[in-house]
Each structure stands twice: as C-alpha cells, then as structure tokens.
PDB file of N, CA and C in Angstrom:
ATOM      1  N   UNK A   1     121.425  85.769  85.045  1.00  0.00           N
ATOM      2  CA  UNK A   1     120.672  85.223  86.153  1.00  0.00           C
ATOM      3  C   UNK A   1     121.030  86.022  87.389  1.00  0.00           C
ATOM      4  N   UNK A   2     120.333  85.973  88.010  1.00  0.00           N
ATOM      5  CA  UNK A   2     120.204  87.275  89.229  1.00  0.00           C
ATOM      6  C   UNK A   2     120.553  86.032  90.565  1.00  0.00           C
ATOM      7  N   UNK A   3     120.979  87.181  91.548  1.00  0.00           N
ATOM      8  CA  UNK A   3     121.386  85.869  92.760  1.00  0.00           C
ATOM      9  C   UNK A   3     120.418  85.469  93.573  1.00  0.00           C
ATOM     10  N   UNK A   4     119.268  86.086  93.699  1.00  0.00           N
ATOM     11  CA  UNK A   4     117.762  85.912  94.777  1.00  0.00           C
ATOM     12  C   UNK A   4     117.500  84.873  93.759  1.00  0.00           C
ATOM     13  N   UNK A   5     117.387  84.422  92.484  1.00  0.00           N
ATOM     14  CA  UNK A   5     116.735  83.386  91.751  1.00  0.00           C
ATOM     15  C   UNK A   5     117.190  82.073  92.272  1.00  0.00           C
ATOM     16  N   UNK A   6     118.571  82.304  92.512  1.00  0.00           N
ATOM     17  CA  UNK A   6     119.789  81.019  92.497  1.00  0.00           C
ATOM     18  C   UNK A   6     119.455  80.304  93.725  1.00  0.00           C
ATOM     19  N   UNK A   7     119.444  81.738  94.896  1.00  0.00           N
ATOM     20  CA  UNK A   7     119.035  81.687  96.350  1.00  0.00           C
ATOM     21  C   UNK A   7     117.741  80.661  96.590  1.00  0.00           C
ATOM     22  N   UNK A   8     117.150  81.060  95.632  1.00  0.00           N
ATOM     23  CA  UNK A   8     115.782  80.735  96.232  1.00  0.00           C
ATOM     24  C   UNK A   8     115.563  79.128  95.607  1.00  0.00           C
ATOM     25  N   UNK A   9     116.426  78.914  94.431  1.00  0.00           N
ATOM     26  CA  UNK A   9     116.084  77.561  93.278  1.00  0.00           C
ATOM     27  C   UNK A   9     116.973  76.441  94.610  1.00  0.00           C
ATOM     28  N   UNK A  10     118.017  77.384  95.374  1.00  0.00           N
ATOM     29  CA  UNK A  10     118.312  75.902  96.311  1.00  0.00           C
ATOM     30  C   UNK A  10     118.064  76.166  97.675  1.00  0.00           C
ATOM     31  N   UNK A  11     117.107  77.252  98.014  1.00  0.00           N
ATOM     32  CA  UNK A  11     116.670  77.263  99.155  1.00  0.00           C
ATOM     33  C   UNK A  11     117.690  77.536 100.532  1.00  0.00           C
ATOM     34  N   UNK A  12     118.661  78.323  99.974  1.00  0.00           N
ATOM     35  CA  UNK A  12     119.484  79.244 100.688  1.00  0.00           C
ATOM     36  C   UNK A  12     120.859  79.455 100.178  1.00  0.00           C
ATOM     37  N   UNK A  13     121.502  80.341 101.010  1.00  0.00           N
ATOM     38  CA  UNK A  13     122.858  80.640 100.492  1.00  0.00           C
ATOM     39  C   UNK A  13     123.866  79.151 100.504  1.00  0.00           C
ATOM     40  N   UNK A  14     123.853  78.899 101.701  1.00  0.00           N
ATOM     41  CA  UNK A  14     124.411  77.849 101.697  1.00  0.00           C
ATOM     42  C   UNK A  14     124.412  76.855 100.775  1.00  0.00           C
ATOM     43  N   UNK A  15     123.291  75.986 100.930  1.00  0.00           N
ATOM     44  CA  UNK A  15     123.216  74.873  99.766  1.00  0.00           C
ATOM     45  C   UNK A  15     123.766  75.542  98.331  1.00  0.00           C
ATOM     46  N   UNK A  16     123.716  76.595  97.872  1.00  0.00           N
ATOM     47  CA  UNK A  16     124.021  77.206  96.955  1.00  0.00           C
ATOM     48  C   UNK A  16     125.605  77.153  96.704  1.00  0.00           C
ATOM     49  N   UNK A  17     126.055  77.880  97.461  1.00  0.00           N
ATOM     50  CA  UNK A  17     127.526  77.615  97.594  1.00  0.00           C
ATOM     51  C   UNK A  17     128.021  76.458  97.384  1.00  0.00           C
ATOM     52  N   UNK A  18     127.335  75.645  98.350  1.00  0.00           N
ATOM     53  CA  UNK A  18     128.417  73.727  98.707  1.00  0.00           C
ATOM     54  C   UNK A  18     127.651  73.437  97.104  1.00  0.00           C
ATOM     55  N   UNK A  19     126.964  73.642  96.162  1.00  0.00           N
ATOM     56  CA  UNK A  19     126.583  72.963  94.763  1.00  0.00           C
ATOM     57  C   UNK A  19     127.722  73.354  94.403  1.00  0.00           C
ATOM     58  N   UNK A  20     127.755  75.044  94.292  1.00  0.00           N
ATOM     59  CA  UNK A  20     129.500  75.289  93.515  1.00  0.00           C
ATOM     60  C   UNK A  20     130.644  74.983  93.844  1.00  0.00           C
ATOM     61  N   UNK A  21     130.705  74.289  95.440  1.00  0.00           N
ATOM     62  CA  UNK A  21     132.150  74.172  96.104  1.00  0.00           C
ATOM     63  C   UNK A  21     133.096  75.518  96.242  1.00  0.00           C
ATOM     64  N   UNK A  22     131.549  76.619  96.660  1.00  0.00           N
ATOM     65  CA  UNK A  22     132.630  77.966  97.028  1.00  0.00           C
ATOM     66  C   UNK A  22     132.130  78.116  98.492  1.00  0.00           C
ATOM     67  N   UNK A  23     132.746  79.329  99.138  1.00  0.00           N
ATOM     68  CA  UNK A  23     132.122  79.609  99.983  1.00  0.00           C
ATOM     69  C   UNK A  23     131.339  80.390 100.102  1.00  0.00           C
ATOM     70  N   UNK A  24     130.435  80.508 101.708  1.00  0.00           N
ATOM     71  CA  UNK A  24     129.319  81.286 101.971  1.00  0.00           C
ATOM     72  C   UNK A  24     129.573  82.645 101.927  1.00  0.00           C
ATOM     73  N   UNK A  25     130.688  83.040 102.123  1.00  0.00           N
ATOM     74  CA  UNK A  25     131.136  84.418 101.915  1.00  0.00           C
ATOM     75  C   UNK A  25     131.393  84.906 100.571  1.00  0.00           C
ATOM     76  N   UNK A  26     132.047  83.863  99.809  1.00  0.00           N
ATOM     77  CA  UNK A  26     131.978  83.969  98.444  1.00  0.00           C
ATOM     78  C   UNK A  26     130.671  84.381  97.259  1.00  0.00           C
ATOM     79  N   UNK A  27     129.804  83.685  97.753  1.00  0.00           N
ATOM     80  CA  UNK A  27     127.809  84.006  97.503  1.00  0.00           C
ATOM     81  C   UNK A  27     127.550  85.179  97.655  1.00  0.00           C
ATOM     82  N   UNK A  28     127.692  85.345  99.120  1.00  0.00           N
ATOM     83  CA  UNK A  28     127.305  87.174  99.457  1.00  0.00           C
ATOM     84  C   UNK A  28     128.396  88.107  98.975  1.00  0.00           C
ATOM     85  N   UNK A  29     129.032  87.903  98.248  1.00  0.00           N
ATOM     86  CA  UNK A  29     130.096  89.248  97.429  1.00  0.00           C
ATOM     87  C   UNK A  29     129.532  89.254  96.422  1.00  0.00           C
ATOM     88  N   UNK A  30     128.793  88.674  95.828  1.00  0.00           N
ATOM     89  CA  UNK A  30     128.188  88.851  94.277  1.00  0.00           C
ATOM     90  C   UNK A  30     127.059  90.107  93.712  1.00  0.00           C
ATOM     91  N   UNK A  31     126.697  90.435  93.427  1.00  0.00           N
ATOM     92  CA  UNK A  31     126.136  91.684  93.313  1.00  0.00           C
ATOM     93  C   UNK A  31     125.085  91.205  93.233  1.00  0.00           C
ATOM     94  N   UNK A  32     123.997  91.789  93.307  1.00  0.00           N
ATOM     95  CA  UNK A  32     122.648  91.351  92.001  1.00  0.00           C
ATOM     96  C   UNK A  32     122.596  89.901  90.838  1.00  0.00           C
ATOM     97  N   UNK A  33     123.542  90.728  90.276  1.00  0.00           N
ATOM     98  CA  UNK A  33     124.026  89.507  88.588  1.00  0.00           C
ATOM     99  C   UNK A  33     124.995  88.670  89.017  1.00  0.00           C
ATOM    100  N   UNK A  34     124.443  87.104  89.124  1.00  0.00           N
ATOM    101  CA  UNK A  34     125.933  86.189  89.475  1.00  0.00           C
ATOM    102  C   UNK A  34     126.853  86.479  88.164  1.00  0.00           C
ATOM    103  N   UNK A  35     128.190  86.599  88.272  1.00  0.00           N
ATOM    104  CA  UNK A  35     129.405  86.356  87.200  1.00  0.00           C
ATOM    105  C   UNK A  35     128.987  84.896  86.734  1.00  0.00           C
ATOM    106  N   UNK A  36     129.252  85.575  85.752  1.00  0.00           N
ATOM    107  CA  UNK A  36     129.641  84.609  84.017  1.00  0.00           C
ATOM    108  C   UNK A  36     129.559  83.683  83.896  1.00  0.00           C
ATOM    109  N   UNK A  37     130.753  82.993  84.374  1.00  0.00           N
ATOM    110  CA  UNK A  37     131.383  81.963  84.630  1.00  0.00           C
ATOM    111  C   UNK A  37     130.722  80.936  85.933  1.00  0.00           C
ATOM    112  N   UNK A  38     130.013  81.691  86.790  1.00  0.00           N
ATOM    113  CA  UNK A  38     129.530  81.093  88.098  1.00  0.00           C
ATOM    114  C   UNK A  38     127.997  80.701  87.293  1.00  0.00           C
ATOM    115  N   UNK A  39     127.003  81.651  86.425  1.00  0.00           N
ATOM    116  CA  UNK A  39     125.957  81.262  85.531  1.00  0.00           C
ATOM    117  C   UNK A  39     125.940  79.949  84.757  1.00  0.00           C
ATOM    118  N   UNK A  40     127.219  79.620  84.546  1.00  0.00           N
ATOM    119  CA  UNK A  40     126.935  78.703  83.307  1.00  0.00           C
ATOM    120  C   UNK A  40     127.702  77.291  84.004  1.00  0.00           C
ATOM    121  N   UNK A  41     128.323  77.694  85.395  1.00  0.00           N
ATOM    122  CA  UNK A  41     128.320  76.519  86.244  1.00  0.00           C
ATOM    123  C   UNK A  41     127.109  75.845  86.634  1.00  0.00           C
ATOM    124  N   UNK A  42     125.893  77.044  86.964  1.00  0.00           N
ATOM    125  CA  UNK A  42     124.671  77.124  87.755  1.00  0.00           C
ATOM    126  C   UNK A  42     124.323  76.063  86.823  1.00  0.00           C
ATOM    127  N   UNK A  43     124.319  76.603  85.518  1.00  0.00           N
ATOM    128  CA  UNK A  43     123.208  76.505  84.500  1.00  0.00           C
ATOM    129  C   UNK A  43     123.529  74.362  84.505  1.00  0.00           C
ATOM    130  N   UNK A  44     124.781  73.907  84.400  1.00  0.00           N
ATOM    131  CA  UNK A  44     125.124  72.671  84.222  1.00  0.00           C
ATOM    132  C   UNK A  44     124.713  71.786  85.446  1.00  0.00           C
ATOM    133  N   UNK A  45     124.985  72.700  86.866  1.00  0.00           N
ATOM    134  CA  UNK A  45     124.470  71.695  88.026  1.00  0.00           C
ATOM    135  C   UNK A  45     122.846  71.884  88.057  1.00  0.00           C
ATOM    136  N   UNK A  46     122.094  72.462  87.841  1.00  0.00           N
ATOM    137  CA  UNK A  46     120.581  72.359  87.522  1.00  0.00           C
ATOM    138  C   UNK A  46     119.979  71.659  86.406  1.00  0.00           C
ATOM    139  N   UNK A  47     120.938  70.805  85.817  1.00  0.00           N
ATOM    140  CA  UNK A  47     120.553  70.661  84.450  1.00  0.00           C
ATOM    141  C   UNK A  47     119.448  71.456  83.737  1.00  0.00           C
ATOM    142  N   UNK A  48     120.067  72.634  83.395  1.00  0.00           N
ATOM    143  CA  UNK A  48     119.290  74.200  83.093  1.00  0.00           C
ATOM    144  C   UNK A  48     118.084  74.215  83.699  1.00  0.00           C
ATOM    145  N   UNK A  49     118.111  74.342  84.801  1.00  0.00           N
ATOM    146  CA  UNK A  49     116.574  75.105  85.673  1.00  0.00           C
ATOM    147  C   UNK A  49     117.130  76.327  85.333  1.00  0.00           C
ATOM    148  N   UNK A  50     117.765  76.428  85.927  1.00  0.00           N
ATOM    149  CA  UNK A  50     118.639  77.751  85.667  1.00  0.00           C
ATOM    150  C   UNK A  50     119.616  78.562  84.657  1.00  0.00           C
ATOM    151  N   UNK A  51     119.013  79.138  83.921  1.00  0.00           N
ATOM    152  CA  UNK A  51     119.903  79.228  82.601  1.00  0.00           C
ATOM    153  C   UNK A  51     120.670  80.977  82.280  1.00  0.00           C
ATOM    154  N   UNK A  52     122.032  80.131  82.045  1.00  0.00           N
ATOM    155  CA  UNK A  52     123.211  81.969  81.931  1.00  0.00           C
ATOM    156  C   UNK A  52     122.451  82.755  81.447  1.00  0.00           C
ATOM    157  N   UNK A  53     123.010  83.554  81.694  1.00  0.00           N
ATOM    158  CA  UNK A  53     122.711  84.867  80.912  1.00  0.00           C
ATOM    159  C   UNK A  53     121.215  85.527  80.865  1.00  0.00           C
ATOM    160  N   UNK A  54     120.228  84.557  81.281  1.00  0.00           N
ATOM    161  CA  UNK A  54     118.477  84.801  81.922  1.00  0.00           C
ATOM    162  C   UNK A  54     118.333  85.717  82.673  1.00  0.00           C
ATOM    163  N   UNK A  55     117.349  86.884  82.898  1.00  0.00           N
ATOM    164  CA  UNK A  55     116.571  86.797  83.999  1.00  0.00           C
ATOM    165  C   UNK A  55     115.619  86.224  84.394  1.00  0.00           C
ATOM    166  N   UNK A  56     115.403  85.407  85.197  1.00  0.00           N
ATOM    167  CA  UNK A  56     114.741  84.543  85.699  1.00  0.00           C
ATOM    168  C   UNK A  56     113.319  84.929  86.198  1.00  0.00           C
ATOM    169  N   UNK A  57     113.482  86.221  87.183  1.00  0.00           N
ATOM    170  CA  UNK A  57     111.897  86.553  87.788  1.00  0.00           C
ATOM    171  C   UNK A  57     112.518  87.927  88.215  1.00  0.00           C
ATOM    172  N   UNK A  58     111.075  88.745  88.259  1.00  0.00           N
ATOM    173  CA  UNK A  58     111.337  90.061  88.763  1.00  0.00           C
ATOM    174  C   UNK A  58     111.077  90.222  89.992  1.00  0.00           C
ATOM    175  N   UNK A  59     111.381  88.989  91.034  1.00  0.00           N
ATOM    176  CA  UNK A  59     110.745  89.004  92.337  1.00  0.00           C
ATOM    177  C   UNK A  59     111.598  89.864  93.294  1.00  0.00           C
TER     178      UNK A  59
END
C-alpha cells in the first residue's frame, strides 16, 4: 500500500498518524511504500479498506 492512498482514505497526514498513535513527522519519513508492519496495522484499523501488501490506485 502506497502512502498518498492511506493519506487520502483519512483525509490527511494527521488523522492518519493519531489512527496509528505515531507522529506527524513519523508519516512524512515513509517513502512511497508504507513499512510492513505499519500496512497491516492500516489494514486492521480500516477493517481492510485498506489492505497490506496492495496497491491501491495509480493516482
């Protein structure tokens, strides 16, 4: 799963972060591809909207 997907499924960095209980600075270090481990957190607090290891959209 790519991080503009994640971005956009909670409608900013922020809200994004406070779902994972990381920080906003923490979000913007991620590359492109969220890590692993941060995917399959995603994937459980969306009750899979969002699913590991996906690409989601080529937007």
């Amino acid at each position: 799963m790519n991080r503009a997907d994640a971005i956009k499924h909670f409608k900013g960095i922020t809200p994004l972060a406070k779902a994972l209980g990381i920080t906003y600075e923490a979000v913007r270090q991620w590359g492109e591809e969220i890590p692993e481990l941060r995917q399959y957190q995603l994937e459980l607090v969306t009750n899979g909207e969002l699913k590991a290891g996906k690409k989601q959209s080529a937007s």
